[in-house]
Protein backbone atom coordinates (compact mmCIF):
# COMPACT_ATOMS: atom_id res chain seq x y z
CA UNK A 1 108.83 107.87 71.64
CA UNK A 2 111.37 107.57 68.89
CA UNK A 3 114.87 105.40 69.93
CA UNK A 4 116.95 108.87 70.36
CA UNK A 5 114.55 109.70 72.20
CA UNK A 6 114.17 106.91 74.49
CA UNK A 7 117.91 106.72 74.21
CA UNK A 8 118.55 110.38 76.08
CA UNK A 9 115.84 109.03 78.68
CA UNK A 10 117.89 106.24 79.72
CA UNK A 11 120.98 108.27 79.61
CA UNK A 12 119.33 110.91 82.10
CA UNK A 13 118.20 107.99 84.30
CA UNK A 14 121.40 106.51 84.57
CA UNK A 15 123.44 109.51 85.61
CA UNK A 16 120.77 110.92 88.10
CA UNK A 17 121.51 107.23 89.74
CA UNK A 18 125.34 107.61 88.87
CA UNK A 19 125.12 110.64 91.25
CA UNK A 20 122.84 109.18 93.89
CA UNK A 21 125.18 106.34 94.27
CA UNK A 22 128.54 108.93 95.21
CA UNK A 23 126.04 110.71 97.88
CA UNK A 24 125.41 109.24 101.09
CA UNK A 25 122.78 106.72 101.70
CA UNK A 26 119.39 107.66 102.00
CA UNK A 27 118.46 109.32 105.08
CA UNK A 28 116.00 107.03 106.57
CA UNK A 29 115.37 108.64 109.96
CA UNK A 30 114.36 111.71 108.44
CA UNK A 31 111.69 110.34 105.92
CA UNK A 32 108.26 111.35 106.64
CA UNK A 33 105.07 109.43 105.75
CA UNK A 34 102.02 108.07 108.34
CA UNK A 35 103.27 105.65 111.10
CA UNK A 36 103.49 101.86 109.78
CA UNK A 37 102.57 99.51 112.05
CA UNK A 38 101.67 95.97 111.93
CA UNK A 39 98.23 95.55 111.71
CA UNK A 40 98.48 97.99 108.44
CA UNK A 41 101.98 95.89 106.99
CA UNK A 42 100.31 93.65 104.58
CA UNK A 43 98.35 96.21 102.64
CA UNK A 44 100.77 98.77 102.54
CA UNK A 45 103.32 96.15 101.02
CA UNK A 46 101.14 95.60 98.44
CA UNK A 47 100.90 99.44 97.81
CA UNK A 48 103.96 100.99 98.12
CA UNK A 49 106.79 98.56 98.63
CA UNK A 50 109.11 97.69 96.38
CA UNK A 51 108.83 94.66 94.32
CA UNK A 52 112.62 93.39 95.87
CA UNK A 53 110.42 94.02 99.60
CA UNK A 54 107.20 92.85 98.26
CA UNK A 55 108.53 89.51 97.12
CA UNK A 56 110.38 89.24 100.66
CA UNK A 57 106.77 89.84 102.37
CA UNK A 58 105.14 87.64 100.35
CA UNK A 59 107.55 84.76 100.99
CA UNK A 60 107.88 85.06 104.75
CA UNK A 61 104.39 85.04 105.32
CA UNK A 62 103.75 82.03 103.18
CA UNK A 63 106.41 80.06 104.16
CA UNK A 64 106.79 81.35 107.71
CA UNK A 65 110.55 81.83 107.94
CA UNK A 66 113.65 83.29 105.55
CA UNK A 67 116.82 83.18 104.97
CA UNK A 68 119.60 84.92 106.39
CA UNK A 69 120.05 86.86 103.59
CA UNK A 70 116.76 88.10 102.90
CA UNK A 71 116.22 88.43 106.78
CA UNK A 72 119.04 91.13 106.92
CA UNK A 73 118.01 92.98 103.41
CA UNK A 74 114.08 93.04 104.71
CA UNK A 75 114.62 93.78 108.03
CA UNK A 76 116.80 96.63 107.40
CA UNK A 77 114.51 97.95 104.82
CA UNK A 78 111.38 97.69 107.76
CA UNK A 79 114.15 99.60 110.31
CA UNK A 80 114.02 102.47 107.83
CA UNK A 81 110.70 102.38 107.08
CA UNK A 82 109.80 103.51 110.78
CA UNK A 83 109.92 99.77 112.78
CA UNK A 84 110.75 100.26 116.33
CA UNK A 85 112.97 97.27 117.52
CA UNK A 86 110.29 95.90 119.76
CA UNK A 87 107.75 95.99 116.50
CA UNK A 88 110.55 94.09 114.55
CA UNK A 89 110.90 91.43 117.17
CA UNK A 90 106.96 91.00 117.34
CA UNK A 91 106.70 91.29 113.70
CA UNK A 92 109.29 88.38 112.91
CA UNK A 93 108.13 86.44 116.10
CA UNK A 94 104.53 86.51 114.68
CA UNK A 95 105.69 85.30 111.25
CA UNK A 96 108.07 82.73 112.57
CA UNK A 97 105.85 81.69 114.82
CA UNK A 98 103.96 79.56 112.13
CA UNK A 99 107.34 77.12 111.98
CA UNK A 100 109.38 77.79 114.99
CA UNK A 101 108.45 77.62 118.41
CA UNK A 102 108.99 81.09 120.70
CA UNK A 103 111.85 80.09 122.79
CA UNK A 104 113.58 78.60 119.65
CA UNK A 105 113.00 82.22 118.03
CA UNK A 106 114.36 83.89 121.18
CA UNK A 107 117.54 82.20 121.02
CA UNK A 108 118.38 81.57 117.01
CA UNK A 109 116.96 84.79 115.60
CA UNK A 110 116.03 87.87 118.56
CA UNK A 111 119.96 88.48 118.40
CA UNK A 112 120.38 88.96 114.65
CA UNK A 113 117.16 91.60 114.69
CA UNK A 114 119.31 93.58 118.19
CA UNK A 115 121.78 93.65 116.40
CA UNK A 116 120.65 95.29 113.26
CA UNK A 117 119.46 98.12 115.58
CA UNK A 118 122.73 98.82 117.23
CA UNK A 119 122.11 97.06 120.37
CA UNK A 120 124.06 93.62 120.33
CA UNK A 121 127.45 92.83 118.64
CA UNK A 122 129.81 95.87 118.31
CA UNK A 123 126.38 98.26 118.57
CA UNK A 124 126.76 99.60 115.09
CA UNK A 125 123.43 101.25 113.97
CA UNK A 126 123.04 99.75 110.38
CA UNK A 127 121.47 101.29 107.59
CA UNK A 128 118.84 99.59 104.83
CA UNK A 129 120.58 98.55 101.72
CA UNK A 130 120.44 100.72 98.41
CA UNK A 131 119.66 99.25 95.20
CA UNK A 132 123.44 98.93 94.23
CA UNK A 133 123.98 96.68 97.70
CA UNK A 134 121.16 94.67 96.64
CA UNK A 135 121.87 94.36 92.87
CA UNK A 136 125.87 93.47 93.66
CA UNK A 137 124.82 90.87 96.59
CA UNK A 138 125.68 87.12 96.28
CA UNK A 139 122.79 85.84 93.82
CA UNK A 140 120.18 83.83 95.47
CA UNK A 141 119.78 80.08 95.10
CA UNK A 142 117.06 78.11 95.80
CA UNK A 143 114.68 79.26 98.97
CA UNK A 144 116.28 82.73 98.94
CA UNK A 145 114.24 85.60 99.55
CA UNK A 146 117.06 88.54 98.76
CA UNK A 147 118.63 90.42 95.64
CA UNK A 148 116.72 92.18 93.00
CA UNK A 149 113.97 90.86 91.06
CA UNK A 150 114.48 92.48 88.21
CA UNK A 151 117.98 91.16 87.90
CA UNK A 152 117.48 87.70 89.19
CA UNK A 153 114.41 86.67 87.70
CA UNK A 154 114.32 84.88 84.87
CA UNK A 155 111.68 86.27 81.86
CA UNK A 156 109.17 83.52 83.33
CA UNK A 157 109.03 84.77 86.68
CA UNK A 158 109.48 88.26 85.77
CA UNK A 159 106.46 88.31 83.13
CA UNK A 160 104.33 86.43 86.17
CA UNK A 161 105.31 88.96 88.54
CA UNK A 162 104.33 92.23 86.73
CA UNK A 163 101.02 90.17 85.16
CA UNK A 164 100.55 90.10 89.07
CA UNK A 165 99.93 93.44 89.44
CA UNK A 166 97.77 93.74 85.87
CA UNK A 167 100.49 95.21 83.80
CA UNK A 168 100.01 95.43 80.27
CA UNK A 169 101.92 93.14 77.60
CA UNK A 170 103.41 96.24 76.42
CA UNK A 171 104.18 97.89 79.45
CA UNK A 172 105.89 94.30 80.57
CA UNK A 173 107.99 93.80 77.36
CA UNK A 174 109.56 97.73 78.07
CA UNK A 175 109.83 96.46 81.83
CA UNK A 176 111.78 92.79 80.44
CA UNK A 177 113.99 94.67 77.68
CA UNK A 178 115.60 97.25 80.36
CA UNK A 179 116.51 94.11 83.14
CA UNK A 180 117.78 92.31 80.07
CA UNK A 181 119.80 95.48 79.49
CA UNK A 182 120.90 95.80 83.14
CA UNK A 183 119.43 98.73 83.36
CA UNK A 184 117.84 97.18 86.72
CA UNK A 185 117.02 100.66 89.24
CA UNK A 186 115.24 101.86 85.55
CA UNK A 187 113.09 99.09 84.98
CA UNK A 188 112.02 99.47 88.76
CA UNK A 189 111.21 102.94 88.39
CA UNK A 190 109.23 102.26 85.25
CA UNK A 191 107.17 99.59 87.34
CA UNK A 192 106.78 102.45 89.70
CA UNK A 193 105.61 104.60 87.36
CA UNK A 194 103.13 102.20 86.25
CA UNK A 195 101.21 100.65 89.01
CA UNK A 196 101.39 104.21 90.62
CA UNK A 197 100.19 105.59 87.21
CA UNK A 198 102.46 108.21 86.95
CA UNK A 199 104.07 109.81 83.43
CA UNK A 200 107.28 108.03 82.38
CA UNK A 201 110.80 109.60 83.90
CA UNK A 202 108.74 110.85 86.78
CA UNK A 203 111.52 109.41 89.39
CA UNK A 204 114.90 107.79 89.82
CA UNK A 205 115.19 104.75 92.05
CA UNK A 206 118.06 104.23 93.94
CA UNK A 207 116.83 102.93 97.18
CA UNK A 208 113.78 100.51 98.20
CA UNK A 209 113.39 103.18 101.29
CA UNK A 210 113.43 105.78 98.81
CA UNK A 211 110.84 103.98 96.65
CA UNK A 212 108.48 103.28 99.89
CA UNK A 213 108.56 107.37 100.98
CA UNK A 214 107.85 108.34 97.05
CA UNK A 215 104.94 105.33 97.47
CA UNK A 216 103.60 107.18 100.83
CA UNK A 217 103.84 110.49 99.91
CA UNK A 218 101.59 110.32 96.27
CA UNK A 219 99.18 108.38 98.47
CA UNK A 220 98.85 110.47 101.24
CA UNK A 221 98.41 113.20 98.87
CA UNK A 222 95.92 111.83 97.70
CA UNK A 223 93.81 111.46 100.40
């Protein structure tokens, strides 16, 4: 692909994201793909979610705990991706449990999960972030779990991340050049593309929900 070429790509990409971003928001409730539940969690993170979700996964079941942050940006992504507020309570109780006692996760953390559902606080029924909520968010610092990978990792972490999940050299530098451009919701869409081995342009990303359906749906297609 000659640089005009690649050029008029881009520009495509960025105004089919341009006009995403002055719709609504992505309308969770009426995405369809199989039930998730959490005995299937771990392996479907590592197929369809997002690499800003996918990180978050990774690091609360290592560590056993996150931040507030990243608790509210992956919790309302596993709201729209079909949790039940009783499976998000057992879900982050079972994680949690590994560093904080039961009781202690009743009374610092249950209410923060209610109320992401609508049923504590002023009962506001909140929706999963987009990409441009994520990107624009207060950078992470050390221990943080939230933002976008693509924007906040440095080339290091980046190249490790996308050797990860056996990405080519070439495929990586195309990946690195477009988050050093800040063309961030591109270079996720071209990881997309690749791990799901798809032709390039094949989708605009403007929401890790939106991301996880497109996941689902070539998968269960395949089947």
């Amino acid at each position: 692909m000659n640089k005009i070429e690649e050029d008029d790509r881009l520009m495509v990409q960025l105004q089919n994201i341009s006009q995403y971003q002055e719709s609504t928001s992505f309308d969770y409730k009426n995405a369809t793909f199989e039930k998730i539940n959490l005995n299937s969690i771990d392996k479907i993170s590592e197929e369809s979610f997002p690499p800003c979700m996918q990180c978050a996964h990774a690091q609360l079941k290592r560590n056993g705990h996150l931040k507030y942050h990243g608790r509210i940006q992956y919790g309302l992504f596993l709201k729209g991706i079909g949790f039940s507020l009783e499976e998000s309570l057992t879900f982050w109780r079972n994680c949690f449990n590994k560093t904080i006692e039961s009781e202690k996760f009743d009374k610092l953390y249950s209410y923060y999960i209610r109320y992401n559902y609508g049923q504590e606080g002023k009962r506001v029924d909140f929706h999963p972030y987009n990409c441009m909520k994520i990107i624009m968010s207060d950078p992470p610092v050390a221990g943080d779990s939230h933002g976008c990978p693509f924007k906040q990792f440095d080339q290091k972490n980046l190249e490790s991340m996308l050797r990860t999940k056996g990405i080519t050299n070439i495929d990586q530098n195309e990946i690195i050049e477009l988050s050093k451009n800040q063309h961030y919701q591109i270079a996720c869409a071209r990881f997309y593309e690749i791990v799901h081995n798809q032709p390039k342009q094949t989708i605009s990303i403007s929401h890790p929900n939106e991301y996880f359906q497109f996941s689902r749906s070539l998968i269960e297609n395949k089947k």
